[in-house]
N, C-alpha and C. Protein backbone atom coordinates (compact mmCIF):
# COMPACT_ATOMS: atom_id res chain seq x y z
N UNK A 1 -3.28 -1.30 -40.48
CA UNK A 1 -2.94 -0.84 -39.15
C UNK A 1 -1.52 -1.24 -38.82
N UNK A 2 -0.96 -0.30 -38.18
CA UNK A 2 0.46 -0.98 -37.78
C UNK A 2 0.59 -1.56 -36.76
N UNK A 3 1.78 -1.72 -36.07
CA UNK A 3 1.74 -3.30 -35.21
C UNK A 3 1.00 -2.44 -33.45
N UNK A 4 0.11 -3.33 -32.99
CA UNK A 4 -0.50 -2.96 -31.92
C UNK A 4 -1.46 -1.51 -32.26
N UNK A 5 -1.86 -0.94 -33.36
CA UNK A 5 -2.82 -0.13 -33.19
C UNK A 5 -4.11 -0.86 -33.84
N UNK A 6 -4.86 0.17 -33.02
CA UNK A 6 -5.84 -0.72 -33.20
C UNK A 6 -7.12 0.40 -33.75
N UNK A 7 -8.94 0.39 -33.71
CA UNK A 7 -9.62 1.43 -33.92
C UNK A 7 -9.40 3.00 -33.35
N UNK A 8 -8.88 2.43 -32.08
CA UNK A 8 -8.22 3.44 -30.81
C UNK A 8 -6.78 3.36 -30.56
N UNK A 9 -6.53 4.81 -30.85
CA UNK A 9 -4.98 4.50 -29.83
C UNK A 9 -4.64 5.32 -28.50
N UNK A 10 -4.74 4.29 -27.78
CA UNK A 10 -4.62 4.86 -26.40
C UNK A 10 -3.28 4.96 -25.59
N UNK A 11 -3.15 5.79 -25.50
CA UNK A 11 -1.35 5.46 -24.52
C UNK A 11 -1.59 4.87 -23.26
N UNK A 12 -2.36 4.20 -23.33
CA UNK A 12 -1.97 2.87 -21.44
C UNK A 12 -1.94 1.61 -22.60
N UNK A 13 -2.27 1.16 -23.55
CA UNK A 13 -1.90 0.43 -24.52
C UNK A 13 -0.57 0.78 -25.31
N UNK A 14 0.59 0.15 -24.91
CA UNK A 14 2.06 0.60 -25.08
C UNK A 14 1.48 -0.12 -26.97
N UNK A 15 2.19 1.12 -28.04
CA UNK A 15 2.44 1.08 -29.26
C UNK A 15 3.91 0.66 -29.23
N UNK A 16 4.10 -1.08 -29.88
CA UNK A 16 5.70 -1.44 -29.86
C UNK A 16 6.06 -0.95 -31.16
N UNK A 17 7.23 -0.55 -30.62
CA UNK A 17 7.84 0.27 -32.33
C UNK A 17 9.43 -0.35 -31.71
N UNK A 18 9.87 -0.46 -33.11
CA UNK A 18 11.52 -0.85 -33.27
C UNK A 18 12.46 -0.47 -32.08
N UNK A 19 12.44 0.77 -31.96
CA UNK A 19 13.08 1.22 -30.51
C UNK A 19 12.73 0.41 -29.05
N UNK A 20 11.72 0.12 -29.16
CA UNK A 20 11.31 -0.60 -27.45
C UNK A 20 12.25 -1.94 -26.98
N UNK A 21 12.85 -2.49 -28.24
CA UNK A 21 14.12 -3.33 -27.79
C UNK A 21 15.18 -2.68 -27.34
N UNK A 22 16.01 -1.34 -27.86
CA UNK A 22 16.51 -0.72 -27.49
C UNK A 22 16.45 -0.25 -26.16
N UNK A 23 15.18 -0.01 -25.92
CA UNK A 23 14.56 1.07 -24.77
C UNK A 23 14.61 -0.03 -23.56
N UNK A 24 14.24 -1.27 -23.67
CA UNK A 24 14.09 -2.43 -22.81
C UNK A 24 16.19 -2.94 -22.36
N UNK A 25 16.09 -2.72 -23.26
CA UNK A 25 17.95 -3.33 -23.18
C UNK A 25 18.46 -2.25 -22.03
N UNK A 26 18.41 -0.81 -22.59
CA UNK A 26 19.00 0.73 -21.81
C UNK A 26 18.53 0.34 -20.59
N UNK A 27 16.73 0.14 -20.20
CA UNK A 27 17.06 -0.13 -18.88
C UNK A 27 17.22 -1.46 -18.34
N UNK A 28 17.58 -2.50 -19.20
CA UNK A 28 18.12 -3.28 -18.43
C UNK A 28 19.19 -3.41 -17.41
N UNK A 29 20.38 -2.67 -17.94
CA UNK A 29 21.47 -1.94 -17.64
C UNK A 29 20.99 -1.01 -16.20
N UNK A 30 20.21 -0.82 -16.18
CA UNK A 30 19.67 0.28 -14.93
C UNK A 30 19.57 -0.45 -13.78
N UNK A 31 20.17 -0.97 -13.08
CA UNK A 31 19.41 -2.09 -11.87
C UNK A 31 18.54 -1.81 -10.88
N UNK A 32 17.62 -1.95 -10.81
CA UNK A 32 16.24 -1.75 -9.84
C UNK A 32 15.99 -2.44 -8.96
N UNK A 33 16.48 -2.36 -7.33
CA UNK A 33 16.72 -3.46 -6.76
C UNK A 33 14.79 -3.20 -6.48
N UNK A 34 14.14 -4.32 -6.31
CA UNK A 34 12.89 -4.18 -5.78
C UNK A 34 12.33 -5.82 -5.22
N UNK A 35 11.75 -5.34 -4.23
CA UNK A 35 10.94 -6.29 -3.56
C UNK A 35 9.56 -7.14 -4.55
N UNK A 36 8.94 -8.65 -4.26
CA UNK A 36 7.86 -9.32 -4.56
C UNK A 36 7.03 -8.83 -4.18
N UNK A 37 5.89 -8.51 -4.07
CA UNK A 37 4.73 -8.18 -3.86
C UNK A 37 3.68 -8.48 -4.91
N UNK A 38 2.57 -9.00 -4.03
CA UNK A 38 1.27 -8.78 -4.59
C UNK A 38 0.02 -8.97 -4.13
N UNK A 39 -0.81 -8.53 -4.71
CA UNK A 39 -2.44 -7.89 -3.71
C UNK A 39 -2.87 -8.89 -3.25
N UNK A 40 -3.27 -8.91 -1.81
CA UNK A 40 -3.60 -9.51 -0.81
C UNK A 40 -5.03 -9.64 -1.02
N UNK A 41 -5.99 -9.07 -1.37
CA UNK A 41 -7.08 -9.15 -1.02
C UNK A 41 -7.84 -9.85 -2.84
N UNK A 42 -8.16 -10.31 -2.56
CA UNK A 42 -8.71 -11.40 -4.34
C UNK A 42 -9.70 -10.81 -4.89
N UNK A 43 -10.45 -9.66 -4.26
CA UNK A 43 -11.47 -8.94 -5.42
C UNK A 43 -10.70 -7.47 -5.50
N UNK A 44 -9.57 -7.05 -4.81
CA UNK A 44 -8.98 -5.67 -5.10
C UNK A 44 -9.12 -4.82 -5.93
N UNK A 45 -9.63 -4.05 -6.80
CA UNK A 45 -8.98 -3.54 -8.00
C UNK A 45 -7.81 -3.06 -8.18
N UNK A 46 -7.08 -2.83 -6.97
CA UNK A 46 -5.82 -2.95 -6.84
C UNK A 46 -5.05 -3.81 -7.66
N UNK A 47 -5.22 -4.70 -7.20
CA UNK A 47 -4.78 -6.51 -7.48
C UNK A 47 -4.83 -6.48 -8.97
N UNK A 48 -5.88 -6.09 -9.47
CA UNK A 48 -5.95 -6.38 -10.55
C UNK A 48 -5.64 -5.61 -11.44
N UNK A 49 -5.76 -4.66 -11.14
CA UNK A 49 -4.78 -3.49 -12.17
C UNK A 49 -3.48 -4.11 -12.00
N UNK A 50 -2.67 -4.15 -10.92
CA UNK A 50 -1.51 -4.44 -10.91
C UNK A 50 -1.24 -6.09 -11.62
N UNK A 51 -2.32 -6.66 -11.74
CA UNK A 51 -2.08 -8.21 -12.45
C UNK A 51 -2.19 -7.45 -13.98
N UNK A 52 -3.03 -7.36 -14.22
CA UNK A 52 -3.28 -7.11 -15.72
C UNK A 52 -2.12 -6.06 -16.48
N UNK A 53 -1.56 -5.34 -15.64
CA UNK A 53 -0.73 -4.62 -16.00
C UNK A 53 0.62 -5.73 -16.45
N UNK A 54 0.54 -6.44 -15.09
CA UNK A 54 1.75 -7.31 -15.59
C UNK A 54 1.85 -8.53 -16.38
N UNK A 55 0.46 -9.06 -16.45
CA UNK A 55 0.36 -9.96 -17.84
C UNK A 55 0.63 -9.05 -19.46
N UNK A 56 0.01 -8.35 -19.19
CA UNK A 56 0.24 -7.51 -20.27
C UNK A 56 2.01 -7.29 -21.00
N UNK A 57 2.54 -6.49 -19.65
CA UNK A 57 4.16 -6.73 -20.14
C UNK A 57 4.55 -7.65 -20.16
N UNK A 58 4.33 -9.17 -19.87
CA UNK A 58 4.72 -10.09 -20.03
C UNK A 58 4.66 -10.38 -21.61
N UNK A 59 3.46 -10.19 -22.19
CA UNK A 59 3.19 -10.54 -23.64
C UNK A 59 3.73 -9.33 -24.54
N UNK A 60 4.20 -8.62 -23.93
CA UNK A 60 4.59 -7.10 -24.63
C UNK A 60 6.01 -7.86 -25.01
N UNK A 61 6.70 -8.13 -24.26
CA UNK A 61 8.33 -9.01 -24.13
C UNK A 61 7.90 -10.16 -24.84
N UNK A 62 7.14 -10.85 -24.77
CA UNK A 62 7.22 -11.86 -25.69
C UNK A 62 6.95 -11.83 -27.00
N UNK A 63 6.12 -10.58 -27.74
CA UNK A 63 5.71 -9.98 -28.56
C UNK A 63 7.52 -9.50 -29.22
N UNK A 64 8.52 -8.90 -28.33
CA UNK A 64 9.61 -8.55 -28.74
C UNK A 64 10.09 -9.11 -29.19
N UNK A 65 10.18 -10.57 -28.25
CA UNK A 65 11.53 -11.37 -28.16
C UNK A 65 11.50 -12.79 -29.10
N UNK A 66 9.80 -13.34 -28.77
CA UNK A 66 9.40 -14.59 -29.19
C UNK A 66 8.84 -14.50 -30.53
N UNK A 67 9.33 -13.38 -31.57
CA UNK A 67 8.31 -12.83 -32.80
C UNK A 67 6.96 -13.68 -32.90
N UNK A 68 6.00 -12.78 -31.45
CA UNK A 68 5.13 -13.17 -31.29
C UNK A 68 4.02 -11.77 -31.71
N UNK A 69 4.52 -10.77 -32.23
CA UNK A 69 3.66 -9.63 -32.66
C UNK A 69 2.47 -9.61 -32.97
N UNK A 70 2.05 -10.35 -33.94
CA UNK A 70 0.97 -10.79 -34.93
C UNK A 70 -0.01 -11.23 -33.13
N UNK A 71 0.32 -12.32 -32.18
CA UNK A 71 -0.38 -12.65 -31.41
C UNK A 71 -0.81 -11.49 -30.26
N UNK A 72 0.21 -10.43 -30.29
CA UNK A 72 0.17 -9.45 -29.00
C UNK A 72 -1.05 -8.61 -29.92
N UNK A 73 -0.60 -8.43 -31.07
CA UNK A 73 -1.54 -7.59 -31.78
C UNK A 73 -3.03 -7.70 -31.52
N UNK A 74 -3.43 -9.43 -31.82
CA UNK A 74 -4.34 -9.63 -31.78
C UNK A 74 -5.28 -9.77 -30.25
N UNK A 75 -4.11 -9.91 -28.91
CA UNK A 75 -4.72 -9.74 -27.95
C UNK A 75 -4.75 -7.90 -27.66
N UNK A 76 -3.93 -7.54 -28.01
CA UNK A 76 -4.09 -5.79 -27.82
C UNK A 76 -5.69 -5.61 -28.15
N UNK A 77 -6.15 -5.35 -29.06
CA UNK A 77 -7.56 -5.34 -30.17
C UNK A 77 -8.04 -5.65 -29.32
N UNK A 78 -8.40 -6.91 -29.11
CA UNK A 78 -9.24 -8.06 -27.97
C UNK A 78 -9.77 -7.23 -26.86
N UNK A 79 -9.07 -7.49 -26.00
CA UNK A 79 -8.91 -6.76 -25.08
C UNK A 79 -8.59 -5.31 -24.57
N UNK A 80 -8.54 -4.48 -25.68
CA UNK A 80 -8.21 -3.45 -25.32
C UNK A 80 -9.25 -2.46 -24.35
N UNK A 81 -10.34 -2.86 -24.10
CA UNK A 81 -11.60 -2.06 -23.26
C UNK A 81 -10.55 -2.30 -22.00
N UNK A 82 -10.60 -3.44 -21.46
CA UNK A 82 -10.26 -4.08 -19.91
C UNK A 82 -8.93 -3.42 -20.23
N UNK A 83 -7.76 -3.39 -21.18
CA UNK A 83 -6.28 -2.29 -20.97
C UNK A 83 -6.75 -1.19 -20.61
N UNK A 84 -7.35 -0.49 -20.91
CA UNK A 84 -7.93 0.59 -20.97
C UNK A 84 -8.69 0.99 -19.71
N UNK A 85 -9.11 -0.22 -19.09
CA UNK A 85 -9.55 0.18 -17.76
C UNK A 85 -8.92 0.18 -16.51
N UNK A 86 -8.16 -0.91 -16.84
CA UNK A 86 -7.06 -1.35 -15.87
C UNK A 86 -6.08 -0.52 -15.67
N UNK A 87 -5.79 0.13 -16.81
CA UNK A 87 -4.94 0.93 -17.23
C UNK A 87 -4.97 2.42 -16.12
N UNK A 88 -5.98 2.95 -16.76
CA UNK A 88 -6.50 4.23 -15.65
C UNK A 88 -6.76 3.86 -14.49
N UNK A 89 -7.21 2.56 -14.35
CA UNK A 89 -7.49 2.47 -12.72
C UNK A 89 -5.82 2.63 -11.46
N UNK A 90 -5.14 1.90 -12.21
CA UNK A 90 -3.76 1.87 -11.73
C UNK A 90 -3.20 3.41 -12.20
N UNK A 91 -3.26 4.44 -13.12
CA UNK A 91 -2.73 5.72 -12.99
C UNK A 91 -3.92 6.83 -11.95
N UNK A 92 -5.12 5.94 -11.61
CA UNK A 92 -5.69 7.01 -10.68
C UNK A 92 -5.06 6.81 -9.15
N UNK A 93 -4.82 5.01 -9.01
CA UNK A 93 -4.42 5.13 -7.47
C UNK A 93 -3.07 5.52 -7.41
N UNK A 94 -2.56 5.61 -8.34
CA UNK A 94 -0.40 6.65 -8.50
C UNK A 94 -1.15 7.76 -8.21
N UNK A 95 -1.99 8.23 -8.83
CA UNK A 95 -2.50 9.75 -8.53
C UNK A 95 -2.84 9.81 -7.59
N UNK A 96 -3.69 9.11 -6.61
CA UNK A 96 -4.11 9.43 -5.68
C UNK A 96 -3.55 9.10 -4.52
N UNK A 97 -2.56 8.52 -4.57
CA UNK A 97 -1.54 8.10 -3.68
C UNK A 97 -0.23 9.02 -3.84
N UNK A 98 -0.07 9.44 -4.30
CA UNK A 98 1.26 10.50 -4.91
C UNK A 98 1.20 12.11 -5.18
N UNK A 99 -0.37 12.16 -5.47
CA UNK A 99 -0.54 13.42 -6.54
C UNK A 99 -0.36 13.54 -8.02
N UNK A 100 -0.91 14.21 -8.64
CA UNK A 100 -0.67 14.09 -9.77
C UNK A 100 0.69 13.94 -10.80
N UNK A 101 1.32 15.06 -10.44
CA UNK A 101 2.78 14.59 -11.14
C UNK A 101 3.48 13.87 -10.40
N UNK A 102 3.53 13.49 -9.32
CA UNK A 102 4.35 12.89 -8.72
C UNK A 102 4.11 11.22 -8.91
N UNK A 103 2.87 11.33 -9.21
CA UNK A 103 2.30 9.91 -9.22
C UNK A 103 2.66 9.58 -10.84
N UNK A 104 2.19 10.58 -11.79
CA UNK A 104 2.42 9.98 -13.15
C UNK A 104 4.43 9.61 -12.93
N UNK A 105 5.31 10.20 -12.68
CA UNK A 105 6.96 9.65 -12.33
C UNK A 105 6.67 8.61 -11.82
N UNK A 106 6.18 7.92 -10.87
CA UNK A 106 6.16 7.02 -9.73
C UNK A 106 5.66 5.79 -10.88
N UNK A 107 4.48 5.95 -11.47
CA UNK A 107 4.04 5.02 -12.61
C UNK A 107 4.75 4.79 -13.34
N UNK A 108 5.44 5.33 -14.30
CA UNK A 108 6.59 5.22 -15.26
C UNK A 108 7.54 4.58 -14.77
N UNK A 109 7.58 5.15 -13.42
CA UNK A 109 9.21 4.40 -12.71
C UNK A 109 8.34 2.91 -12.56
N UNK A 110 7.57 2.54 -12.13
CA UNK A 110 6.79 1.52 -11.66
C UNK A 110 7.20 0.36 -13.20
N UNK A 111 6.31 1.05 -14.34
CA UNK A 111 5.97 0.19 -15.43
C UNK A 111 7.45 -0.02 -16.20
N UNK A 112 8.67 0.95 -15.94
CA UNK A 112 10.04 0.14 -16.37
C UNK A 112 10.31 -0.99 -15.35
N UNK A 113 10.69 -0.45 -14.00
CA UNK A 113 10.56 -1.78 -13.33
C UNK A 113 10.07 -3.08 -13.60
N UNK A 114 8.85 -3.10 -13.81
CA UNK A 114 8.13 -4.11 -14.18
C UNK A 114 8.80 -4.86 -15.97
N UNK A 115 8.91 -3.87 -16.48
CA UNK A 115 9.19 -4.42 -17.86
C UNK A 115 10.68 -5.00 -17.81
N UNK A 116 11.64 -4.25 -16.48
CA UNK A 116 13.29 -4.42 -16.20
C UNK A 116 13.09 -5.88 -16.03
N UNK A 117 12.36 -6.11 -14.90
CA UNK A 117 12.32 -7.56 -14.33
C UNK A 117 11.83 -8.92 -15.65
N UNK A 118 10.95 -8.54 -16.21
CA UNK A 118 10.50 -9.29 -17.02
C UNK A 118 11.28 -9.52 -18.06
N UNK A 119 11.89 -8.55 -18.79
CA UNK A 119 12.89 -8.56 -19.82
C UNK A 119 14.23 -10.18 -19.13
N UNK A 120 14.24 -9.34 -18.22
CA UNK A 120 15.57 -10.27 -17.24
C UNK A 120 15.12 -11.68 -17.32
N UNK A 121 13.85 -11.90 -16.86
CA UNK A 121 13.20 -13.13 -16.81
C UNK A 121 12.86 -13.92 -18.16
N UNK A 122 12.92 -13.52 -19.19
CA UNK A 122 12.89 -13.78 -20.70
C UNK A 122 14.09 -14.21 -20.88
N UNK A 123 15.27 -13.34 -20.77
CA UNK A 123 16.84 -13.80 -21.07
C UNK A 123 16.92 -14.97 -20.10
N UNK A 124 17.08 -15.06 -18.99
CA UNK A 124 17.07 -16.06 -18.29
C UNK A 124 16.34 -17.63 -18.63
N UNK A 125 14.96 -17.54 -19.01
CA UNK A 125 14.05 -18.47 -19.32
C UNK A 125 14.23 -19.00 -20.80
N UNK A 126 14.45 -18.03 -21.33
CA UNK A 126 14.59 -18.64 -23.14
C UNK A 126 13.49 -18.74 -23.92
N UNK A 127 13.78 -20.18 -24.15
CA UNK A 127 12.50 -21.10 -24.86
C UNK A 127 11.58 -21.09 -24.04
N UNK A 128 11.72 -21.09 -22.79
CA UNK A 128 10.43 -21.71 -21.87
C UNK A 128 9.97 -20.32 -21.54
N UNK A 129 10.23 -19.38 -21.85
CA UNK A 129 9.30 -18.17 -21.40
C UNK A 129 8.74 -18.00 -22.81
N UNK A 130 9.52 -17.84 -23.65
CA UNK A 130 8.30 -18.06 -25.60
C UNK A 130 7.48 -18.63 -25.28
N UNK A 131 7.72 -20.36 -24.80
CA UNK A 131 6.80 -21.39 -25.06
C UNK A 131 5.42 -21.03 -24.01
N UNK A 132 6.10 -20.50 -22.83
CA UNK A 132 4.72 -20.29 -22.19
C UNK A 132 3.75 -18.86 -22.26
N UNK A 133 4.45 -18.16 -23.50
CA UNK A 133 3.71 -16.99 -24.04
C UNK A 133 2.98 -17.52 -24.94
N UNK A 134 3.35 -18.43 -25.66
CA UNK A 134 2.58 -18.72 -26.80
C UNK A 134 1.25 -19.36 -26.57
N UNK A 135 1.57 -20.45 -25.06
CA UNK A 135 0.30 -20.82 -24.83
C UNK A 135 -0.79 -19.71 -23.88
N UNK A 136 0.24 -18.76 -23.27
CA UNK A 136 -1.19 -17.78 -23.13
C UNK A 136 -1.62 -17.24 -24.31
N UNK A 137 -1.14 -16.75 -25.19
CA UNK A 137 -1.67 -15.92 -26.57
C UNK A 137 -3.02 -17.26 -26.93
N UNK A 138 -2.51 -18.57 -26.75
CA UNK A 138 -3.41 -19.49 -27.24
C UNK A 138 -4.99 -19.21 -26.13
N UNK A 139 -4.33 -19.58 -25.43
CA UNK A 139 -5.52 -19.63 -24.16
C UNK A 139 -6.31 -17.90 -24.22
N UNK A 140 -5.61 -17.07 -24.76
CA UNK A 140 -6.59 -15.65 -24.64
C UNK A 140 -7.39 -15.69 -25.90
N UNK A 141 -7.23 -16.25 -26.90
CA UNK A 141 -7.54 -16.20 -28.30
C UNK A 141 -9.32 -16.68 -27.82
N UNK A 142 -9.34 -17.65 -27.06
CA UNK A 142 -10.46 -18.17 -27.13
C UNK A 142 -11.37 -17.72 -25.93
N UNK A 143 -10.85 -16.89 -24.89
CA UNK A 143 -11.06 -16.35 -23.98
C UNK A 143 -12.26 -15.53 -24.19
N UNK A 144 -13.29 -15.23 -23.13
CA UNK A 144 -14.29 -14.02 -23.46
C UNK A 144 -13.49 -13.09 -23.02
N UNK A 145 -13.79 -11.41 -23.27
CA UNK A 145 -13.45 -10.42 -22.72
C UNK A 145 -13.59 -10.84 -21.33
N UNK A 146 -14.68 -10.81 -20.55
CA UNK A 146 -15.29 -10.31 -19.49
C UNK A 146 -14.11 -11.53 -18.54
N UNK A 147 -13.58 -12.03 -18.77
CA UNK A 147 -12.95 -13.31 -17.69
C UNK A 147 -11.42 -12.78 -17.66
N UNK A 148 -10.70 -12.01 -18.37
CA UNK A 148 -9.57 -11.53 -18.17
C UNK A 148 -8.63 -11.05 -17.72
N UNK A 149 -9.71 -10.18 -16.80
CA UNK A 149 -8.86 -9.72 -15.71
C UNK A 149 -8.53 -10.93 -14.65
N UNK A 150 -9.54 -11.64 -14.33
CA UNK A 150 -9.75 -12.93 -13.21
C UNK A 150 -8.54 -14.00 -14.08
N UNK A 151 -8.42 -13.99 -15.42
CA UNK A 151 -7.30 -14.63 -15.49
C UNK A 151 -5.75 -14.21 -15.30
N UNK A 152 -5.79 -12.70 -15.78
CA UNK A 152 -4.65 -12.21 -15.28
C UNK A 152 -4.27 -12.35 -13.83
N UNK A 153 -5.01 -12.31 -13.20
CA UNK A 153 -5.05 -11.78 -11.08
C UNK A 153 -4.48 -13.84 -10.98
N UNK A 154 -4.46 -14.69 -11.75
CA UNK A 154 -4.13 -16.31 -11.21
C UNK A 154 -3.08 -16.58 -12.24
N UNK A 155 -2.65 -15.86 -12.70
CA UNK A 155 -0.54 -16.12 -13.70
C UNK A 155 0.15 -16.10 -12.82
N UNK A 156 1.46 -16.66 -13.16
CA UNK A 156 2.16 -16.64 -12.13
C UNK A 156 3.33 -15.86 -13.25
N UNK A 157 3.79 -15.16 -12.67
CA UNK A 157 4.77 -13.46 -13.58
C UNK A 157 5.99 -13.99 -13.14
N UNK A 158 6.07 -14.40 -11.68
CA UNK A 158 7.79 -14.54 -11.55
C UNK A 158 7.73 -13.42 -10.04
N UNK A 159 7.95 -12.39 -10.95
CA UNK A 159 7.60 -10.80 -9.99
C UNK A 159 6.05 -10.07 -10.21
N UNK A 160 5.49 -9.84 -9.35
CA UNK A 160 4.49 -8.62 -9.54
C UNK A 160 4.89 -7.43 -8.49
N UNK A 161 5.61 -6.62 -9.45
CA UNK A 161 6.23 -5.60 -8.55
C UNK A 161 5.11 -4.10 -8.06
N UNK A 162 5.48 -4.28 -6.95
CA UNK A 162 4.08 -3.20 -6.43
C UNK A 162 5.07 -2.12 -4.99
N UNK A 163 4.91 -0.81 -6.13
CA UNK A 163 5.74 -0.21 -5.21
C UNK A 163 5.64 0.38 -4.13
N UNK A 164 6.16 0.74 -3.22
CA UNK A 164 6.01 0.91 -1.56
C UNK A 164 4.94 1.26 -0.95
N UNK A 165 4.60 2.31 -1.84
CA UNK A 165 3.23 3.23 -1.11
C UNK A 165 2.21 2.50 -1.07
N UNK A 166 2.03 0.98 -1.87
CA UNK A 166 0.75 0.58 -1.93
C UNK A 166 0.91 -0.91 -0.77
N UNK A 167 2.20 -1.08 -0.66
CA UNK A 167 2.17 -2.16 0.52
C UNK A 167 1.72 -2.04 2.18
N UNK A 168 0.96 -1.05 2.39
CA UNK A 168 0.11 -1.27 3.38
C UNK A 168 -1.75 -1.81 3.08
N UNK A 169 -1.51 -1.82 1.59
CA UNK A 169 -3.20 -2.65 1.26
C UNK A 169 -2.52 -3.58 0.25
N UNK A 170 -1.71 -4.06 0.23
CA UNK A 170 -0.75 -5.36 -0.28
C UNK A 170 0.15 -6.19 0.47
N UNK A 171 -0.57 -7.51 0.45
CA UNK A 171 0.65 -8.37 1.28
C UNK A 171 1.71 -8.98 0.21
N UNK A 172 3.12 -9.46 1.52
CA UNK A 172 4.33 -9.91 0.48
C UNK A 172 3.86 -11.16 0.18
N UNK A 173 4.40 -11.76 -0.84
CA UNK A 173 4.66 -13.13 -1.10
C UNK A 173 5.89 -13.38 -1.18
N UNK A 174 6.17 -14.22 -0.50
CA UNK A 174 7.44 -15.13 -0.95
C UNK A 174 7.65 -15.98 -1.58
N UNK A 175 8.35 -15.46 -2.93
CA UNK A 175 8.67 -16.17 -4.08
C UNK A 175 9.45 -17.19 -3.96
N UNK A 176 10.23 -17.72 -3.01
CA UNK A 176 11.05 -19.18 -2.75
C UNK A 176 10.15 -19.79 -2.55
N UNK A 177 8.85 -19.95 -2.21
CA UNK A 177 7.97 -20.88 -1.81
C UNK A 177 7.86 -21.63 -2.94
């Protein structure tokens, strides 16, 4: 199998191929000014699509940066039911908040954002963003499926970027705290 495929290949499970450093760098260069946010309410599925989405790119970047592949691989596999759910659940409320094409743009624009910020937060962090990928890859290894999402929704990302339309069923946080 090649890197991140798995029995299934699903496109809400990002396939890293050689280019995605490239692709991550291009929009780094793009500046996205965007606000903190994240889901207010602790059983949301909101919340949690939008967490799991962003643990996910978190280990996607560390998978890049921390030649941590072999570990993203093995949580991709793992977990790929809950990507997969999380996944569509967050492209139905773009859809249903947007419309269909408008919402699939709005997502895309959403999930570079998310990957812009994180990338940034990797260069910035260094060692200490590897080191603390490595111990989630550790801590998921032994993880059941079924607890994953509930661990994603209590990481702390830095940013969980959640874009406009959904901040009337999302409160801010303030990240100086």
């Amino acid at each position: 199998m090649g890197l991140c495929e798995s029995r299934r290949n699903y496109k809400g499970i990002a396939v890293i191929k050689r280019g995605a450093i490239a692709g991550i760098a291009f929009a780094l260069t793009i500046s996205v000014a965007t606000t903190t946010y994240a889901a207010g309410n602790e059983h949301s599925p909101a919340k949690a699509a939008f967490h799991v989405r962003a643990l996910q790119t978190e280990l996607m970047v560390a998978a890049l940066t921390c030649q941590a592949r072999a570990h993203y691989n093995d949580f991709a596999v793992k977990f790929q039911d809950v990507l997969i759910k999380h996944g569509r659940a967050l492209k139905s409320r773009f859809h249903l908040t947007h419309g269909k094409s408008k919402g699939e743009k709005k997502l895309n624009a959403y999930v570079t954002s998310l990957a812009n910020k994180t990338s940034s937060r990797q260069i910035s962090e260094g060692e200490k963003y590897c080191a603390r990928a490595m111990t989630t890859f550790a801590q998921l290894s032994v993880m059941p499926v079924e607890k994953f999402a509930r661990f994603a929704q209590n990481q702390s990302y830095g940013d969980v970027v959640v874009p406009a339309a959904f901040r009337g069923e999302i409160r801010v946080v303030n990240s100086k705290q």
